[in-house]
Structure formats: C-alpha cells, structure tokens
Protein backbone atom coordinates (compact mmCIF):
# COMPACT_ATOMS: atom_id res chain seq x y z
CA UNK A 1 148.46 112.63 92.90
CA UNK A 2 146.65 113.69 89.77
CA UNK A 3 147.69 115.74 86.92
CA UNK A 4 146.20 118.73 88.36
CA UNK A 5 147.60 118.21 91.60
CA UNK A 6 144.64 116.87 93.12
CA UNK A 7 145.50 114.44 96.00
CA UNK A 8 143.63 111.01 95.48
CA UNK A 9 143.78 108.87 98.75
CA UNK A 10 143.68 105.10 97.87
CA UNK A 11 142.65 102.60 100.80
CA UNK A 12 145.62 100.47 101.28
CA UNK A 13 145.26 96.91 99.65
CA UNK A 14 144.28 95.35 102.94
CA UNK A 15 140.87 96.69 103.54
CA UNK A 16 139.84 97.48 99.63
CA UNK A 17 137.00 95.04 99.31
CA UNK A 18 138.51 93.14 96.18
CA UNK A 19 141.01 92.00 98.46
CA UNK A 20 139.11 90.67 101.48
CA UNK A 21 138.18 86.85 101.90
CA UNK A 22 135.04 85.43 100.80
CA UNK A 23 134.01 85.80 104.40
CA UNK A 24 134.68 89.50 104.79
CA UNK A 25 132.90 90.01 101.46
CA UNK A 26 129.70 87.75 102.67
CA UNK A 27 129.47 89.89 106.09
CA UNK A 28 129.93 92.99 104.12
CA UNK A 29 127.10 92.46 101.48
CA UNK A 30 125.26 91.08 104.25
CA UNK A 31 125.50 94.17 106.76
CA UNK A 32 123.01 96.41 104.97
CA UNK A 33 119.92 94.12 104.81
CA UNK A 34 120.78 92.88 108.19
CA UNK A 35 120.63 97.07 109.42
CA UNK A 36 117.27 97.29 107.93
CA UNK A 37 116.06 94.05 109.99
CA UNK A 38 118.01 95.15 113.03
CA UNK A 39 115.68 98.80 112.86
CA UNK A 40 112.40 96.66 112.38
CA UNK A 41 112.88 95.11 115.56
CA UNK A 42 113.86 97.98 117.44
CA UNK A 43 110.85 99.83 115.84
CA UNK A 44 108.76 97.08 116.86
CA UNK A 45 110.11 97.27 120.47
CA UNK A 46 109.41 101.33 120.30
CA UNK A 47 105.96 100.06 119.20
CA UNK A 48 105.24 97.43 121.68
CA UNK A 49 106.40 99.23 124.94
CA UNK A 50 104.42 102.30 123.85
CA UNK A 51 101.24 99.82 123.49
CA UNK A 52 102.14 98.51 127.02
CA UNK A 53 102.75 94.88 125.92
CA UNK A 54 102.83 92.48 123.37
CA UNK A 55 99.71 90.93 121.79
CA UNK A 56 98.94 87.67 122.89
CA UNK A 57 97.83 85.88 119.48
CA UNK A 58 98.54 81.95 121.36
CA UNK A 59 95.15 81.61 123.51
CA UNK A 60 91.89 82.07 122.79
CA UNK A 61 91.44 84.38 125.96
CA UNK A 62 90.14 88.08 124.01
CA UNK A 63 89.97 91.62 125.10
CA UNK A 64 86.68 92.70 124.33
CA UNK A 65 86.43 96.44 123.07
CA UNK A 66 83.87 98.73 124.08
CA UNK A 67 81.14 99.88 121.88
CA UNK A 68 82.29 96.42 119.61
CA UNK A 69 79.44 93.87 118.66
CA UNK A 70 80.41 91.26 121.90
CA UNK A 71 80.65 94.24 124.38
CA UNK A 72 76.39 95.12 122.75
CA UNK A 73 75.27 91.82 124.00
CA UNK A 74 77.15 91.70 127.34
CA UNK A 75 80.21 90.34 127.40
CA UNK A 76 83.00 91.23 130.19
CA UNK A 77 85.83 93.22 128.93
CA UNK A 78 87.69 89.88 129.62
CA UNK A 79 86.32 86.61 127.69
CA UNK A 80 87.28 82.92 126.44
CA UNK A 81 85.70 82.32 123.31
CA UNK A 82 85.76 78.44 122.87
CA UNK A 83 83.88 78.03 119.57
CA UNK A 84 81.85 80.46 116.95
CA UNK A 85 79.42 77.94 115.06
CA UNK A 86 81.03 75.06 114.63
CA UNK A 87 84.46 75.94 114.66
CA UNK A 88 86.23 75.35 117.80
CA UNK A 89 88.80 78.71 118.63
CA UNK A 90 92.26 78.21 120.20
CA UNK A 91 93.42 81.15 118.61
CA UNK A 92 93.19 84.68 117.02
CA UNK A 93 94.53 82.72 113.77
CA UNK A 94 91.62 80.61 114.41
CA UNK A 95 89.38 83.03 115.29
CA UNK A 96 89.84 84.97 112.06
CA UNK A 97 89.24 82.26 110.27
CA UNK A 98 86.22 81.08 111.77
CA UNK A 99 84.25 84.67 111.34
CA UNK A 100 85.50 84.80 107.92
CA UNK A 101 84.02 81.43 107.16
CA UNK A 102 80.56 81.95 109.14
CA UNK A 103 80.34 85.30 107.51
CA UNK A 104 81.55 84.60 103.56
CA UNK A 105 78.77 85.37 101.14
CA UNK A 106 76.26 86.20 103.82
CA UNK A 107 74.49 89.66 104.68
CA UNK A 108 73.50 91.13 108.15
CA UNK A 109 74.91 87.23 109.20
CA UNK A 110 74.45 86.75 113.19
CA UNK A 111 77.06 84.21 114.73
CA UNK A 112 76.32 82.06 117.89
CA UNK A 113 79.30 82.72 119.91
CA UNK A 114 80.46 80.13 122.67
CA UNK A 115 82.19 81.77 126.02
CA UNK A 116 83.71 79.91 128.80
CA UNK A 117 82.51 81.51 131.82
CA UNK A 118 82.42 81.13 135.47
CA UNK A 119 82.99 77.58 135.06
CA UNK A 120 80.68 76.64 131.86
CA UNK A 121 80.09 77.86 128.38
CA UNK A 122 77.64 80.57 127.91
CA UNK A 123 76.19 80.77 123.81
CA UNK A 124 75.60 84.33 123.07
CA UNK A 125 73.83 84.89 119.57
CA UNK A 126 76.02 88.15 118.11
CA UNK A 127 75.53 90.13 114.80
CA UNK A 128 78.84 91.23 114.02
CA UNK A 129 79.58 95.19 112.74
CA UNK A 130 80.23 95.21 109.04
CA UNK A 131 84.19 97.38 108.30
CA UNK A 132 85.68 97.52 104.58
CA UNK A 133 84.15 94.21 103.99
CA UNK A 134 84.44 92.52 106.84
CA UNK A 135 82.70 91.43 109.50
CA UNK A 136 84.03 92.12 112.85
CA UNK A 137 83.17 91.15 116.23
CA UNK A 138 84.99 93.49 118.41
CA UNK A 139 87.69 91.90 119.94
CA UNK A 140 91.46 92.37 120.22
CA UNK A 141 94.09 89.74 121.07
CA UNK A 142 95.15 90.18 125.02
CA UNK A 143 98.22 91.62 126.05
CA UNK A 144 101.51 90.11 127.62
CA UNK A 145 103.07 93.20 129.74
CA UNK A 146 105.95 91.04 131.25
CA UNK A 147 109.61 92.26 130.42
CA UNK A 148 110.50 89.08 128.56
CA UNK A 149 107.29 88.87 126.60
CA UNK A 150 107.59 92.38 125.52
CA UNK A 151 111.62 91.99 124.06
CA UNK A 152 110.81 88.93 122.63
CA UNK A 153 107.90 89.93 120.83
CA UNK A 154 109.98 92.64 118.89
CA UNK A 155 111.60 89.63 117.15
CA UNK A 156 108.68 87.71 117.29
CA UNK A 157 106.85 90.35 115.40
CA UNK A 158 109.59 91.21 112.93
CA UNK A 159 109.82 87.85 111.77
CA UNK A 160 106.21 87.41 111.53
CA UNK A 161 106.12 90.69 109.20
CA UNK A 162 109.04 89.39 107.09
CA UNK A 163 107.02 85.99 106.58
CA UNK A 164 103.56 88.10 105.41
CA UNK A 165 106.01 89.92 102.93
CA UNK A 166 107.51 86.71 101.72
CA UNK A 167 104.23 85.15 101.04
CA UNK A 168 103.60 87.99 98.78
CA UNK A 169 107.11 87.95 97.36
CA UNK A 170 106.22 84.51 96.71
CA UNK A 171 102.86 85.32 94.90
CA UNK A 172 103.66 88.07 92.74
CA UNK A 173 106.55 86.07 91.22
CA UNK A 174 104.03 83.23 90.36
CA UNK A 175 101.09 85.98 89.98
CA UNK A 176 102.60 88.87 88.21
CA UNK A 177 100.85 92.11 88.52
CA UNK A 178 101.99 95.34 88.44
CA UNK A 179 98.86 96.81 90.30
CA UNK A 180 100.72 94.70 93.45
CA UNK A 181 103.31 96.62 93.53
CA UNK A 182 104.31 100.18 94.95
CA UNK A 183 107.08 102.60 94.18
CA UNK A 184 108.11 105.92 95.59
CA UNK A 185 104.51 107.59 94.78
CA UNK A 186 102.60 104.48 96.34
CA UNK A 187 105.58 104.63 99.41
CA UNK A 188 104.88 108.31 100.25
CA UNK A 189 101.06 108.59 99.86
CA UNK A 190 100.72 105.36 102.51
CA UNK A 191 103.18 107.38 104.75
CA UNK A 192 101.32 110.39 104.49
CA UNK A 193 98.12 108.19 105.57
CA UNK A 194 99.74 106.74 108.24
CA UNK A 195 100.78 110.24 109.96
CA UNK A 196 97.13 111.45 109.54
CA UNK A 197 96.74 108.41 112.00
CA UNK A 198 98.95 108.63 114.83
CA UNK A 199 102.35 108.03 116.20
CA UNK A 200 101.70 104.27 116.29
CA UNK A 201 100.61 103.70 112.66
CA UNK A 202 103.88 105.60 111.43
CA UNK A 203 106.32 103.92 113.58
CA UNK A 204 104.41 100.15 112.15
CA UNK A 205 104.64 101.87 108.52
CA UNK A 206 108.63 102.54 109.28
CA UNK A 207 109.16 98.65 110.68
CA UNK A 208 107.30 97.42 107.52
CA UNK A 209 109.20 99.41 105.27
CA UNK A 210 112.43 98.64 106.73
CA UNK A 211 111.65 94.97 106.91
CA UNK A 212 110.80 95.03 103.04
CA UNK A 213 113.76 96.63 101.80
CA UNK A 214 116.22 94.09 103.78
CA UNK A 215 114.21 91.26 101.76
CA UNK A 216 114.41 93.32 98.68
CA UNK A 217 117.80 93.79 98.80
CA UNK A 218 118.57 90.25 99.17
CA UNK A 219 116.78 89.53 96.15
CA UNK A 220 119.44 87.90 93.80
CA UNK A 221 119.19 90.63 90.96
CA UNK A 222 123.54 91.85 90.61
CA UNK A 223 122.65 95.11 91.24
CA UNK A 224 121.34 94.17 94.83
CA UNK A 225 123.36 93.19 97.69
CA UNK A 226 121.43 89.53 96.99
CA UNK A 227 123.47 89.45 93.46
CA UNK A 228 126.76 90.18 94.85
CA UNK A 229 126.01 87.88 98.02
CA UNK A 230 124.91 85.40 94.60
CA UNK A 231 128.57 86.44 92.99
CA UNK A 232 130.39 85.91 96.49
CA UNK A 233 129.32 81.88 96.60
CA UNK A 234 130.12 81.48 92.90
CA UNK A 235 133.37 83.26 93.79
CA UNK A 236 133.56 80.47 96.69
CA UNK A 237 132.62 77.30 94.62
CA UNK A 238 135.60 78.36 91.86
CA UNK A 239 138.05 79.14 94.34
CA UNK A 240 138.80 82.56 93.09
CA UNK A 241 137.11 85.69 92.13
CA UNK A 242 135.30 86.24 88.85
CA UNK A 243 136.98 88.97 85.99
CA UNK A 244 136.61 92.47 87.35
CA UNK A 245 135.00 92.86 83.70
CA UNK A 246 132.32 90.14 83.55
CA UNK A 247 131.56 91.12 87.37
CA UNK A 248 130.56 95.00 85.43
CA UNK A 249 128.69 94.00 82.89
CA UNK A 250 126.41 91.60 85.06
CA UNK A 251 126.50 94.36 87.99
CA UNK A 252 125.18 96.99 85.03
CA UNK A 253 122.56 94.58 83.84
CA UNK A 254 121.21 94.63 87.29
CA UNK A 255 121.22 98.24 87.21
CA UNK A 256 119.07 98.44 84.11
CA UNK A 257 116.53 96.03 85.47
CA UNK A 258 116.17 97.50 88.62
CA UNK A 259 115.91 101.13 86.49
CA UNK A 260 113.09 99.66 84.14
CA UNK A 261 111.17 98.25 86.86
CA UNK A 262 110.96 101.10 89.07
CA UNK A 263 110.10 103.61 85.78
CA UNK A 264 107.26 100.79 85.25
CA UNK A 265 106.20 101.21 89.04
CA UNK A 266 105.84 104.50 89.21
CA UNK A 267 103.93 105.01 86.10
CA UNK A 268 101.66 102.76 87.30
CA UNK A 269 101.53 104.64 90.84
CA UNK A 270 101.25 107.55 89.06
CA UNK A 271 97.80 106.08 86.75
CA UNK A 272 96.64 104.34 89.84
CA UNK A 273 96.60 107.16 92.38
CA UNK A 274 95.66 110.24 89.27
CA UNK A 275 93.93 108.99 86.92
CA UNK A 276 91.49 105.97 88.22
C-alpha cells in the first residue's frame, strides 16, 4: 500500500523473474523471438496454401509462363531444362546461376537452351526478356500440391528466409553501410508497396518482417532479448546472478545504442527516400 493509499500488487517471489532458474529465465528471453519465427511459418503456410503448393526449387523440371521468352519459341507449359550453354541445370539455384553467367556484361544476349523432351534433348536458341537488370527467361519453379509438401515447406521456407537475412547480417557487420539498412520510414514505405501489389506480396512482406525481428532480437546487444539470453549464460558459468546494479547500467547502455542507431536509420531513410 502506498502513501496515498494506492494499492501496489507485487507478484509473489515465486514467479518474479529474478527468482526463476537459469532455465526459466533462458525460455523466457527466448519466447519472444521464438513468437516472431513461430508467425513466419504460419504466414508462410497462409502463403503457400493460397498459392496452391509449395515451389519445387530441387529438380530441374520448370513451369513455363505464358507470354515469357521460352513460351515465344515453343516450349510446353511443362519442360526439363538440362543445360543453358554450357552449364548443366539440376536446379532453380542452378538455373539462376547459369542465366546470370551467360548473360553478365552482354546486351540483347540469346542463350541456347537444352530441353529433355519426348525422350531426347531438343536445343532451342532463346533471347531472354530484359527486367530491372536482369535477364529472364520466363520460367517459374514447379509446384508440390501434396499435404506434406505444402506443411513442410512453411518451415522449409522460413528457414530459408532466416538464412538470406543472416547472410546479410553477416555482410553488413563486415561491410558497414548505413544505406543497407532500413528503419521505420524504409519499413512502412516497402509495406505500402507491397499492398499496392496484392494480398500475397503483403502476407511475404509480414513473414519477412517477422522473421527479421526474431534474429534482431537475438542479437547480443543488453538491451535485446540476445543480451539478456548473453547475461543468462554468464549468470550460468558463475553460478549465480550478476548485481542487480551492473545488470542496469549494461541493460541502459544497450538502450542508448539501440536509440542512436535507430535516430541514425531514420535520418538516413528520411535523406534516402526525400531528398535523393
């Protein structure tokens, strides 16, 4: 009871988090990055069963799209590419890489395709259609529709996702640049792009997003649920828990970094998006 008379209810000793084991504390810190992982795979799923199945990025058997650069020179909506040039294709990975490399540093650039068909491989000669500076040949991954295929792609795809934003984790720390980076301004103007686009870009948009802020989170900076998970093992290794005081002043720290660097972000959102 306050001075005032105001009644303050304290959670008995038990459950306070000070008092719970190094466990409970882990799980606890823990919880909030794994909730952000646990909606990017349920977002995926959303994603995946409104797409009708989950794409099949392990063969080199290709949906061919209408209208696309292989559909212009006759290929079935259904095709085996075996090789482009001389790179043999077992793959989308491998297809990617193999227009990227017959393509680099050319212009109008024509490919000699290689399909298995009916038995034997047909060589088409194909000029692929030029997009944001790449060259593209009109072909999507093909689709697994079975049940299993389609739940285990939502974790399949997640992790996949979390690996791309690793890699650039990974890069900026090594390559620092602010231009990289994107802050509330940066967040809301590619949400805004992704509803002029459809249900399916914004619900891809909310998996990414999710996905990133369970790795950011478990960045080890004290202010993050990474620094106290960071605080929790050293709390571990010396067998009991660290002053409430020095456990403050390394928690405010955090808070001042984190405070600095998102200032510095969205200025440079805000000169990015306005004013170049």
């Amino acid at each position: 009871m306050e001075a005032d008379g105001t009644e303050v209810r304290i959670a008995p000793l038990d459950v306070q988090y000070q008092n719970a084991t190094i466990w409970g504390k882990l799980i606890t810190n823990f919880a909030g990055p794994m909730n952000n992982f646990i909606l990017g795979v349920v977002v995926f799923w959303i994603l995946i069963f409104m797409q009708g199945g989950v794409r099949d990025v392990d063969t080199n058997q290709f949906h061919v799209m209408p209208q696309g650069a292989l559909a212009k020179v006759g290929v079935p909506e259904t095709a085996q590419i075996t090789k482009i040039g001389s790179h043999e294709i077992s793959n989308w990975e491998s297809l990617i890489q193999a227009v990227e490399s017959e393509t680099k540093g050319k212009t109008a650039p024509t490919l000699d395709v290689t399909i298995f068909e009916n038995g034997s491989d047909k060589q088409v000669t194909v000029t692929p259609e030029e997009s944001q500076g790449r060259y593209l040949l009109g072909v999507q991954p093909g689709i697994k529709s079975d049940f299993l295929s389609m739940f285990v792609g939502g974790f399949t795809t997640a992790a996949d996702s979390a690996l791309r934003i690793l890699s650039a984790l990974k890069n900026l720390i090594f390559q620092p640049d602010l231009n990289k980076l994107g802050g509330p301004v940066a967040i809301f103007k590619a949400s805004s792009d992704a509803a002029k686009n459809g249900i399916e870009n914004v619900l891809y948009f909310l998996a990414m997003i999710s996905i990133n802020i369970g790795i950011f989170n478990l960045i080890p900076i004290p202010a993050l649920d990474g620094g106290k998970i960071v605080l929790n093992i050293l709390e571990a290794i010396r067998r009991k828990p660290l002053k409430q005081e020095i456990e403050t002043y390394v928690t405010l720290a955090g808070v001042v970094i984190m405070v600095v660097l998102m200032i510095a972000v969205t200025w440079n959102d805000i000169m990015r998006l306005f004013f170049r």
